[in-house]
C-alpha atoms as a PDB file:
ATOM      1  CA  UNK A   1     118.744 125.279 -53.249  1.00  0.00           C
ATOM      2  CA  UNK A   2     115.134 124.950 -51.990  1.00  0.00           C
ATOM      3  CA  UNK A   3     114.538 128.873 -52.442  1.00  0.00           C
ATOM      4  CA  UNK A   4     115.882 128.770 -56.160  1.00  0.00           C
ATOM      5  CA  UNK A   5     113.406 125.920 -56.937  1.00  0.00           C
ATOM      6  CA  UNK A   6     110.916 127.559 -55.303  1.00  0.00           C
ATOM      7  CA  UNK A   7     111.956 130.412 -57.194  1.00  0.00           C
ATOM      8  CA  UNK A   8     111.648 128.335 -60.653  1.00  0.00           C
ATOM      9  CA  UNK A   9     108.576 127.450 -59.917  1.00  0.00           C
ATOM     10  CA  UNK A  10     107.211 130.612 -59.355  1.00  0.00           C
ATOM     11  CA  UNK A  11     108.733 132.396 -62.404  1.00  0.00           C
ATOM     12  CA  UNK A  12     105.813 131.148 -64.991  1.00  0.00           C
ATOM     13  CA  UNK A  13     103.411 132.767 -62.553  1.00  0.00           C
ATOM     14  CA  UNK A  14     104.641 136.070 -62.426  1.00  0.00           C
ATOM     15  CA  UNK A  15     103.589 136.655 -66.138  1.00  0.00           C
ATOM     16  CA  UNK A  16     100.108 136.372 -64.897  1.00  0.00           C
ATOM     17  CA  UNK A  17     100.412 138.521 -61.613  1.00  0.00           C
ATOM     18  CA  UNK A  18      99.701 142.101 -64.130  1.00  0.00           C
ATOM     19  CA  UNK A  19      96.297 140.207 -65.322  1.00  0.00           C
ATOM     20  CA  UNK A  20      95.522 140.045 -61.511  1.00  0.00           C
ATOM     21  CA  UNK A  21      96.488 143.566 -60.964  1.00  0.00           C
ATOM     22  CA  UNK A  22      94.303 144.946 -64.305  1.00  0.00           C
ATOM     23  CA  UNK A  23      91.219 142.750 -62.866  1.00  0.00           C
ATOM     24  CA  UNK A  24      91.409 144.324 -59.491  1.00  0.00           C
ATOM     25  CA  UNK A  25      91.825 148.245 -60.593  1.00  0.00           C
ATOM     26  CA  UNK A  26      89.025 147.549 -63.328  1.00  0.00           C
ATOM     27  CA  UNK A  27      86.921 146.073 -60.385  1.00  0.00           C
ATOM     28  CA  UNK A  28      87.985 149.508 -58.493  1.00  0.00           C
ATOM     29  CA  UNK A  29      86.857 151.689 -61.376  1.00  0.00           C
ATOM     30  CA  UNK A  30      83.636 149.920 -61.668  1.00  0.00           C
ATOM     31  CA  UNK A  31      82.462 150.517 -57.980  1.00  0.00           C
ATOM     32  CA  UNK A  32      84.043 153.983 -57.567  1.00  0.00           C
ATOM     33  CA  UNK A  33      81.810 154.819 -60.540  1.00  0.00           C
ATOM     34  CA  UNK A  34      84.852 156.490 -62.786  1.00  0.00           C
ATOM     35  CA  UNK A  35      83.065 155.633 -65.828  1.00  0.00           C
ATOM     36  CA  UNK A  36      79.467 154.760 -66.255  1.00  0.00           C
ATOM     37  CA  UNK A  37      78.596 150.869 -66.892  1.00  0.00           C
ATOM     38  CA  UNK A  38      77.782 151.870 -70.265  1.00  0.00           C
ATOM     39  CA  UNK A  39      81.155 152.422 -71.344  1.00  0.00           C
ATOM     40  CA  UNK A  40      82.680 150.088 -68.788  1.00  0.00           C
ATOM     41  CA  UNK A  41      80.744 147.602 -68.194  1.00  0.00           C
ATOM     42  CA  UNK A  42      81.848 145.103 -64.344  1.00  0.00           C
ATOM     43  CA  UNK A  43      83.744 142.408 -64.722  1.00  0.00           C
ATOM     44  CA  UNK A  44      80.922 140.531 -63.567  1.00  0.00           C
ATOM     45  CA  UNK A  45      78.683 141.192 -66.170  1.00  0.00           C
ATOM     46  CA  UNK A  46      81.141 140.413 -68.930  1.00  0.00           C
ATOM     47  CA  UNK A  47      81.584 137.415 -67.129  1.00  0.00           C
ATOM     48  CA  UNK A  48      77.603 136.648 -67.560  1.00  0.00           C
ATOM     49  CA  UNK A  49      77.723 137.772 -70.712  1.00  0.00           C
ATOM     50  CA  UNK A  50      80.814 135.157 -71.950  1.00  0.00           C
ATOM     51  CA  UNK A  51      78.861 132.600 -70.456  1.00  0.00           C
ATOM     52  CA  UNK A  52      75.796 133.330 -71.703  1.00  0.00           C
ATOM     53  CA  UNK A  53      77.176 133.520 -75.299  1.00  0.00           C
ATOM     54  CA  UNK A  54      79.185 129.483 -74.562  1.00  0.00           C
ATOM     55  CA  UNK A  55      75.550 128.081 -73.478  1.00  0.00           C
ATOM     56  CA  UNK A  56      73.556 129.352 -76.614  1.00  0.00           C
ATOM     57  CA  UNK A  57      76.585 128.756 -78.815  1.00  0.00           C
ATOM     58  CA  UNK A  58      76.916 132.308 -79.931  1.00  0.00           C
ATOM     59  CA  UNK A  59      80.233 132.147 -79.481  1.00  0.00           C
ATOM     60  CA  UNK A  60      81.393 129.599 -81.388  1.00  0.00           C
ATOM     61  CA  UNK A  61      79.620 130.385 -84.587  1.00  0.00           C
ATOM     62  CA  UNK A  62      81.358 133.580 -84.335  1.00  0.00           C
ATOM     63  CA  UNK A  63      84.641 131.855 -83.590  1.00  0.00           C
ATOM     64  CA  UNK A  64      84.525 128.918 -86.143  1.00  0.00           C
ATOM     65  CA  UNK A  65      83.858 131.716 -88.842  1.00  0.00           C
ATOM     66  CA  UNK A  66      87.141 133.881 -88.247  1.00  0.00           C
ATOM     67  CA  UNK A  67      89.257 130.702 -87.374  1.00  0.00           C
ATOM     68  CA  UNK A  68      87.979 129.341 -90.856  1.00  0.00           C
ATOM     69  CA  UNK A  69      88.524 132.185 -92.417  1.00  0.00           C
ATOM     70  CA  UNK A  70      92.274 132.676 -90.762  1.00  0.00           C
ATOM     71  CA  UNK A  71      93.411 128.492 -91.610  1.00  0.00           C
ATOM     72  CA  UNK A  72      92.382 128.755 -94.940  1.00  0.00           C
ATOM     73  CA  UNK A  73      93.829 132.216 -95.600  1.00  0.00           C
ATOM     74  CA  UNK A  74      97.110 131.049 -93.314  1.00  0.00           C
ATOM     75  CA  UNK A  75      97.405 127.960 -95.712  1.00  0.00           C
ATOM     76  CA  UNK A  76      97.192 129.459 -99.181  1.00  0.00           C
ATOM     77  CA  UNK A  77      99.835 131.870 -98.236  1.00  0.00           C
ATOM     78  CA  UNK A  78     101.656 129.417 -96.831  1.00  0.00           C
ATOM     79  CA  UNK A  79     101.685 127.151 -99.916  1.00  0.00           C
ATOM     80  CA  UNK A  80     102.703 130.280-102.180  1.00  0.00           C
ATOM     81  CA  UNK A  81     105.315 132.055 -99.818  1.00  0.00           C
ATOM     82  CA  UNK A  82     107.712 129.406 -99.078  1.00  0.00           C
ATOM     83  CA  UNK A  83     108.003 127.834-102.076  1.00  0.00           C
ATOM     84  CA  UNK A  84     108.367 131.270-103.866  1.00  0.00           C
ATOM     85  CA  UNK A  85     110.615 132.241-101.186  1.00  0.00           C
ATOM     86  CA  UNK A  86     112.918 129.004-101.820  1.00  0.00           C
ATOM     87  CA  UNK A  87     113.085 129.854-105.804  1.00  0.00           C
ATOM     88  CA  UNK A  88     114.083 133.026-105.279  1.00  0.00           C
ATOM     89  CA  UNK A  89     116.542 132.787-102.453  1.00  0.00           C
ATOM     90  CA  UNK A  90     118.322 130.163-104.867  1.00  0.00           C
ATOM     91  CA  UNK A  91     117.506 132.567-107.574  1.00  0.00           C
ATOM     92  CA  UNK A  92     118.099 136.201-106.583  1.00  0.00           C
ATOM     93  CA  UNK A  93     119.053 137.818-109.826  1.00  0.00           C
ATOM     94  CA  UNK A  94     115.240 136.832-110.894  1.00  0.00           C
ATOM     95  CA  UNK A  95     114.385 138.407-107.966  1.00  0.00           C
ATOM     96  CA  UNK A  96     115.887 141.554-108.135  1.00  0.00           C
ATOM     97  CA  UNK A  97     113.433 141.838-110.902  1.00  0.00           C
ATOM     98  CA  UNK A  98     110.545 141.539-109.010  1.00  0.00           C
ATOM     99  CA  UNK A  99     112.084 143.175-105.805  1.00  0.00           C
ATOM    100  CA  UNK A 100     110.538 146.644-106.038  1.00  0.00           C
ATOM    101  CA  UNK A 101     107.356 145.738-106.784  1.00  0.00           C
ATOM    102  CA  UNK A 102     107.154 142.542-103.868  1.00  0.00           C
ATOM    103  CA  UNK A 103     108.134 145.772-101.702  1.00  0.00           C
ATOM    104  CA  UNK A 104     105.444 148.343-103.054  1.00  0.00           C
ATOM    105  CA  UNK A 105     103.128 145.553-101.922  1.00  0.00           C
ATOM    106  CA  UNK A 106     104.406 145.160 -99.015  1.00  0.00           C
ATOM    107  CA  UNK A 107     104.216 147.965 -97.751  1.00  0.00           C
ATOM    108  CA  UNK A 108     100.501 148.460 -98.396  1.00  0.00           C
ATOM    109  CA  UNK A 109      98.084 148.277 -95.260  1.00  0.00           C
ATOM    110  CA  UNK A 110      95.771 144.960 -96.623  1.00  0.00           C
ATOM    111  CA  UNK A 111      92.720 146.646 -94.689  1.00  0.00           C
ATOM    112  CA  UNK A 112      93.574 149.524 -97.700  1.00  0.00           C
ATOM    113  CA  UNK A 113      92.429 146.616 -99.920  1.00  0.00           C
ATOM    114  CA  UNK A 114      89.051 146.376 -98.340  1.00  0.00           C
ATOM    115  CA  UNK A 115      87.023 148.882-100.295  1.00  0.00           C
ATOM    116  CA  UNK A 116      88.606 147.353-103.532  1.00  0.00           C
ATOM    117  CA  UNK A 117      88.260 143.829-102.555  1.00  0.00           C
ATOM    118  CA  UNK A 118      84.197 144.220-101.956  1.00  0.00           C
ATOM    119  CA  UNK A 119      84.046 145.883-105.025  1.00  0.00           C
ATOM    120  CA  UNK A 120      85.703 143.424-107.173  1.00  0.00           C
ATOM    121  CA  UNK A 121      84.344 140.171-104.846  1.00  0.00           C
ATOM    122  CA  UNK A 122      81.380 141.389-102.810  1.00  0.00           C
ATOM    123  CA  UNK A 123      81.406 140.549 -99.442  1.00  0.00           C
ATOM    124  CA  UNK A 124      81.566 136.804 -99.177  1.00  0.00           C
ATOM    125  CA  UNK A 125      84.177 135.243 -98.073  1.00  0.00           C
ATOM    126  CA  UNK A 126      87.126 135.483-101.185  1.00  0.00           C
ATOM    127  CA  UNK A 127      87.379 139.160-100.247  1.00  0.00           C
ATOM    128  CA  UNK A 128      87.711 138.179 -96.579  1.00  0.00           C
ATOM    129  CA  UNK A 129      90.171 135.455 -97.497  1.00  0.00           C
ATOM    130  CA  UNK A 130      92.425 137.427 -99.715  1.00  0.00           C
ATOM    131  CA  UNK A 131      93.109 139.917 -97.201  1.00  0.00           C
ATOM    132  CA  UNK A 132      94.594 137.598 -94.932  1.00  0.00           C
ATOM    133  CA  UNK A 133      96.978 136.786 -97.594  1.00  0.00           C
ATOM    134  CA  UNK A 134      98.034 139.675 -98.095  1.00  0.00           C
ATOM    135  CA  UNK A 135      98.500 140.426 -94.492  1.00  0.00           C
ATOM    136  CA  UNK A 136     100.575 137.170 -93.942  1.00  0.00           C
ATOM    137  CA  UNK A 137     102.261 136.284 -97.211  1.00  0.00           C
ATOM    138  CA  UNK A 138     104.801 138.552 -96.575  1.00  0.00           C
ATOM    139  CA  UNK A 139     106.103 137.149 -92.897  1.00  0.00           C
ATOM    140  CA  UNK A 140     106.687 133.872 -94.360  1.00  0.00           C
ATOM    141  CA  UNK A 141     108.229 134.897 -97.644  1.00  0.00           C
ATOM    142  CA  UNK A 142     110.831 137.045 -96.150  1.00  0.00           C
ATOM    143  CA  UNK A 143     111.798 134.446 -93.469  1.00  0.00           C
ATOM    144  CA  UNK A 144     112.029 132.012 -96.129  1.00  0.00           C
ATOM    145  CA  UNK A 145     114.032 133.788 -98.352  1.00  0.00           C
ATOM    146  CA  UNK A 146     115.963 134.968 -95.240  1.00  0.00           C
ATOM    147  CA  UNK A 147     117.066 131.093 -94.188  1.00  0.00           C
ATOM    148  CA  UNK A 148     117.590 129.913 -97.743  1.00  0.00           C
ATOM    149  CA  UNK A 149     120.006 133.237 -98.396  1.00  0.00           C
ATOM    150  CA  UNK A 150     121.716 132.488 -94.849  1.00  0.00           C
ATOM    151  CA  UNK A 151     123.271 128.875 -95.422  1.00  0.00           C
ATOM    152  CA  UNK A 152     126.380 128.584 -95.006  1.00  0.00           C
ATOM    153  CA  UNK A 153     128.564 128.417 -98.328  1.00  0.00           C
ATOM    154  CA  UNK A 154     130.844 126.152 -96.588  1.00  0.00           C
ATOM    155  CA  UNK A 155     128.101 123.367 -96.276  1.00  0.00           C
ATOM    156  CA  UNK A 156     127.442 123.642 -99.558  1.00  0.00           C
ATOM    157  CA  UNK A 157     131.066 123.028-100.697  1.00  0.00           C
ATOM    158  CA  UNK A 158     130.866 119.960 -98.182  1.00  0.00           C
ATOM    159  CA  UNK A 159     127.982 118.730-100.202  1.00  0.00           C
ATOM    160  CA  UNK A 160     129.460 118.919-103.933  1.00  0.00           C
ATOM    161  CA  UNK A 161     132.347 117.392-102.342  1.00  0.00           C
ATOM    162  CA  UNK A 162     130.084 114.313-101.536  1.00  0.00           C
ATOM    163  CA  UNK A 163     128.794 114.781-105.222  1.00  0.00           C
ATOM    164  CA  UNK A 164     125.313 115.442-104.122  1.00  0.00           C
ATOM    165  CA  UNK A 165     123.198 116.974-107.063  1.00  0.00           C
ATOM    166  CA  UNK A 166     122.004 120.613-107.434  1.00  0.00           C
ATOM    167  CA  UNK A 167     118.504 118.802-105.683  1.00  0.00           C
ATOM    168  CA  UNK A 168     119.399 116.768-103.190  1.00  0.00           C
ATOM    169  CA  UNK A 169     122.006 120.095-101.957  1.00  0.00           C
ATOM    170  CA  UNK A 170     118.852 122.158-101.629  1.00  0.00           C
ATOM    171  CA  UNK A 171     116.745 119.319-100.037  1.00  0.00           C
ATOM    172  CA  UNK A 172     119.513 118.120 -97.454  1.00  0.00           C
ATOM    173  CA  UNK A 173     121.171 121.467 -96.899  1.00  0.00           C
ATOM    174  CA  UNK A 174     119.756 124.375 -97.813  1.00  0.00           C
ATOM    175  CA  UNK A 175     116.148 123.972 -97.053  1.00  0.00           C
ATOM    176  CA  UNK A 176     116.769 122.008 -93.224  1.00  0.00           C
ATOM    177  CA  UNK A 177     119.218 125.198 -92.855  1.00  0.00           C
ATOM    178  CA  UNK A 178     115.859 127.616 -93.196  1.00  0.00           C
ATOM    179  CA  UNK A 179     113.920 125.425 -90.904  1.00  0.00           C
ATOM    180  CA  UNK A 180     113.663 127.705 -88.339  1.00  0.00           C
ATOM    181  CA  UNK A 181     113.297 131.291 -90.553  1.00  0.00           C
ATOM    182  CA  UNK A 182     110.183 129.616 -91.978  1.00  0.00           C
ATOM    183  CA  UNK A 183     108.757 128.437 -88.630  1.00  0.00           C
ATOM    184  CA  UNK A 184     109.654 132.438 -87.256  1.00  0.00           C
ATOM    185  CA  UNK A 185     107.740 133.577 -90.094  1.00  0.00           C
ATOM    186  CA  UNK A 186     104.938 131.493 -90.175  1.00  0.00           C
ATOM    187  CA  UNK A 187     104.327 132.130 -86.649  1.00  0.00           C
ATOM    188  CA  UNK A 188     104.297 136.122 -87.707  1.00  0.00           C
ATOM    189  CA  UNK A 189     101.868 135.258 -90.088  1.00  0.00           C
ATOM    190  CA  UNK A 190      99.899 133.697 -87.673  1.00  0.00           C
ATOM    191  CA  UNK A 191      99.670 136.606 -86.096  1.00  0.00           C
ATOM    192  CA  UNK A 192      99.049 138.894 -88.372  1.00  0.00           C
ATOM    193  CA  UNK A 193      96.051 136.867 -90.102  1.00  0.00           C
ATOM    194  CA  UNK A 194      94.150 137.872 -86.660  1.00  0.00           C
ATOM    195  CA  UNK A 195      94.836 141.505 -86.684  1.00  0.00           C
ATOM    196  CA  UNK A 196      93.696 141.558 -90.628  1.00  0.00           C
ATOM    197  CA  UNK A 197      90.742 139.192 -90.433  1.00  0.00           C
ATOM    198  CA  UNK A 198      89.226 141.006 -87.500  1.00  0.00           C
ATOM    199  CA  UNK A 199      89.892 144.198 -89.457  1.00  0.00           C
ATOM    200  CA  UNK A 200      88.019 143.146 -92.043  1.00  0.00           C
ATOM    201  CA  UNK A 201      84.992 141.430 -90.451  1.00  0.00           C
ATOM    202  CA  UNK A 202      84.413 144.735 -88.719  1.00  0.00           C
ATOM    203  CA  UNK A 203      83.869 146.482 -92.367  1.00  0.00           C
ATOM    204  CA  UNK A 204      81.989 143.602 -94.256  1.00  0.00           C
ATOM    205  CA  UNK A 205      80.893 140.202 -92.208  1.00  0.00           C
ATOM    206  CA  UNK A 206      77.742 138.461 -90.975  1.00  0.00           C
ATOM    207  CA  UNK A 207      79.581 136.537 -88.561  1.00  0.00           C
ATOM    208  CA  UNK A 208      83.443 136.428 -86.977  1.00  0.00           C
ATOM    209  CA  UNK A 209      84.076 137.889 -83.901  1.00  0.00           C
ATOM    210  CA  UNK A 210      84.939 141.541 -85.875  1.00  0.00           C
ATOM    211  CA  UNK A 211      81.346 141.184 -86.591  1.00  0.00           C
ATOM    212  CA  UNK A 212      80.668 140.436 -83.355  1.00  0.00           C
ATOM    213  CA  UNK A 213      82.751 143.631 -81.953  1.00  0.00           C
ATOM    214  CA  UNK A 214      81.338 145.632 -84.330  1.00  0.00           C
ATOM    215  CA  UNK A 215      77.572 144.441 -83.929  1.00  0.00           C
ATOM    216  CA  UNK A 216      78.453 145.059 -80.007  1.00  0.00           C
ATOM    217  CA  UNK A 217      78.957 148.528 -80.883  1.00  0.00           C
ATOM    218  CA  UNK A 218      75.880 149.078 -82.990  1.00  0.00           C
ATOM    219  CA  UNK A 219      73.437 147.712 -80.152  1.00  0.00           C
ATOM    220  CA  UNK A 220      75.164 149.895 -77.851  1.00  0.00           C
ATOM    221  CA  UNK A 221      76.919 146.799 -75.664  1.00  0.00           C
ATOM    222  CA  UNK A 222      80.176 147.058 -74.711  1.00  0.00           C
ATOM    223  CA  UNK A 223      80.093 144.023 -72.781  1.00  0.00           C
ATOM    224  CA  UNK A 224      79.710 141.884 -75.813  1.00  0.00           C
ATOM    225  CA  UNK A 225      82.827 143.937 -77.373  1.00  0.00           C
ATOM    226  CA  UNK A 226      84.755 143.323 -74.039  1.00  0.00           C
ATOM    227  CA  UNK A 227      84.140 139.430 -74.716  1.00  0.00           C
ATOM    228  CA  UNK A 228      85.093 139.359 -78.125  1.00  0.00           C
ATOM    229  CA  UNK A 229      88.502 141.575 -77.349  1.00  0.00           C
ATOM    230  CA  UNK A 230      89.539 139.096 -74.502  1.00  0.00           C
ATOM    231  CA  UNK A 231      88.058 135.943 -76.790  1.00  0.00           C
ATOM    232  CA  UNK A 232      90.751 137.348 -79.750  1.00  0.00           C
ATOM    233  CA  UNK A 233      93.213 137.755 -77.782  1.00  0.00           C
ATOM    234  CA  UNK A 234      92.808 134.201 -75.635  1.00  0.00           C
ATOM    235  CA  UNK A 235      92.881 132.246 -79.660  1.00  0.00           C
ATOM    236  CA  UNK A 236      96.010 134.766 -80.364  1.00  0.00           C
ATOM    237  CA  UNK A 237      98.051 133.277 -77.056  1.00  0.00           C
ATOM    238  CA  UNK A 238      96.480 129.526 -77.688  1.00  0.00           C
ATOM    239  CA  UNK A 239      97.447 129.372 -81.229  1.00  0.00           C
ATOM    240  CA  UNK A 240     101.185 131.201 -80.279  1.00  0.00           C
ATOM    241  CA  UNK A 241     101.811 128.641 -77.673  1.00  0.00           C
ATOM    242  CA  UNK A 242     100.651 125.591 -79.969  1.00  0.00           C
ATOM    243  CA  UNK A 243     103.184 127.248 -82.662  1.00  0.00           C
ATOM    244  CA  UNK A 244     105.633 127.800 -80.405  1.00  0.00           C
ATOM    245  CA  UNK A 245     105.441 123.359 -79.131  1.00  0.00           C
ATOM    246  CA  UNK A 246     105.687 123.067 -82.963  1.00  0.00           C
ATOM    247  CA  UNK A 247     108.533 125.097 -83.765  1.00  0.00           C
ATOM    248  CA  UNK A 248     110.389 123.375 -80.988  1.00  0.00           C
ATOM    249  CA  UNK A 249     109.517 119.654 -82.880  1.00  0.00           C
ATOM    250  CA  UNK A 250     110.715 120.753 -86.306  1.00  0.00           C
ATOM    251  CA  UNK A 251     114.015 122.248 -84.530  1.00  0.00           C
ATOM    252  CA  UNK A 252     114.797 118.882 -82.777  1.00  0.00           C
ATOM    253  CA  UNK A 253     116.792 120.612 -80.199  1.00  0.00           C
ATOM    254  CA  UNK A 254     118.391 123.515 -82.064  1.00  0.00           C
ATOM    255  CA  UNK A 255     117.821 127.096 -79.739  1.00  0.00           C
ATOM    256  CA  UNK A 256     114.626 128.721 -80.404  1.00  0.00           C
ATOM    257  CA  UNK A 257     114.479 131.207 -77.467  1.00  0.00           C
ATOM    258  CA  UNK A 258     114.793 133.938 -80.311  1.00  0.00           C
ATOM    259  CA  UNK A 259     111.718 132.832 -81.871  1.00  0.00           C
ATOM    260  CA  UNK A 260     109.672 132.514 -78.864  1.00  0.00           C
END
């Protein structure tokens, strides 16, 4: 019994173990001189170079902008997705009409978009913006019209069997039945709105940490593109995990090991 708890308690750690292993053969390369600091910078100096960037808040300008730019972006396509997920889930012979053309879309790279977007909006920030709804409208309006399509008929029988009204089937029924579709593809989204804002900071920004990347590259230092890799990918596993506490909330219980 003691081993297995032991066990237990070890099991979290082990996902961090390969992190360990990368740190040590990149600390190898480095001092075996493999490749040249230029293109491979220590792990030291990154480390000066994160820390350098927290103390004169370089950082965090670069961080508000793209997390800015990803909530409000996130939200918008939020507010449009699942409620045009729910009317046509409820409604699919209006959306057969518009099927084809939601998956032409779809299927269109938004980083395609950028030329087109600076063209028609310049560079500020509604070109910036619109990409990330592109990239994660999609996520959530499939998942949404996913749950609302998978409720069970039978529950619905039970609830015009308790008279309920057309409303108060789709507020009590079908809707808390799509629950956790809509958190699964909101949490894609998520996702997604990262990969497509960096994208397009590194074509058009003045600050975001794509412009950071890419402004890394221009002056010739890959440690500041090191830091801004590892500082996308640290917001990517922070904002997963908060998702993922959420998720759990809203499903009050239900399994959600698929969605994790």
């Amino acid at each position: 019994m003691e081993m297995e708890s032991k066990k237990s308690k070890l099991a979290p750690l082990k996902g961090y173990l390969i992190f360990f292993v990368l740190l040590g053969a990149w600390k190898i390369a480095c001092n075996m001189g493999i490749w040249s600091s230029y293109l491979l910078p220590p792990p030291e100096k990154v480390a000066a170079t994160f820390l350098k960037m927290l103390e004169n808040g370089t950082l965090f300008v670069h961080i508000y902008a793209s997390m800015h730019r990803v909530v409000v972006g996130f939200v918008i396509s939020a507010a449009i997705g699942i409620p045009l997920g729910i009317i046509f889930g409820m409604h699919p012979r209006v959306y057969d009409y518009w099927k084809v053309l939601f998956n032409v879309i779809r299927n269109v790279p938004p980083l395609a978009m950028v030329p087109m977007l600076i063209l028609w909006f310049g560079i500020g920030e509604k070109s910036k913006i619109i990409i990330i709804i592109l990239a994660s409208f999609f996520p959530i309006f499939t998942s949404t019209l996913k749950g609302i399509r998978s409720c069970d008929p039978k529950l619905i029988e039970v609830g015009k069997a308790f008279e309920l009204t057309r409303l108060q089937i789709i507020r009590k029924i079908i809707i808390p039945n799509a629950v956790l579709d809509i958190a699964v593809g909101l949490k894609l989204a998520l996702g997604y709105s990262f990969r497509a804002i960096i994208g397009a900071e590194l074509v058009a920004a003045s600050a975001g940490l794509g412009y950071m990347i890419s402004d890394g590259k221009e002056m010739s230092r890959s440690d500041v593109v090191i830091v801004g890799i590892l500082v996308i990918g640290l917001l990517g596993v922070l904002c997963d995990w908060l998702f993922s506490i959420l998720v759990r909330k809203v499903s009050k219980g239900k399994a959600v090991e698929a969605y994790d």
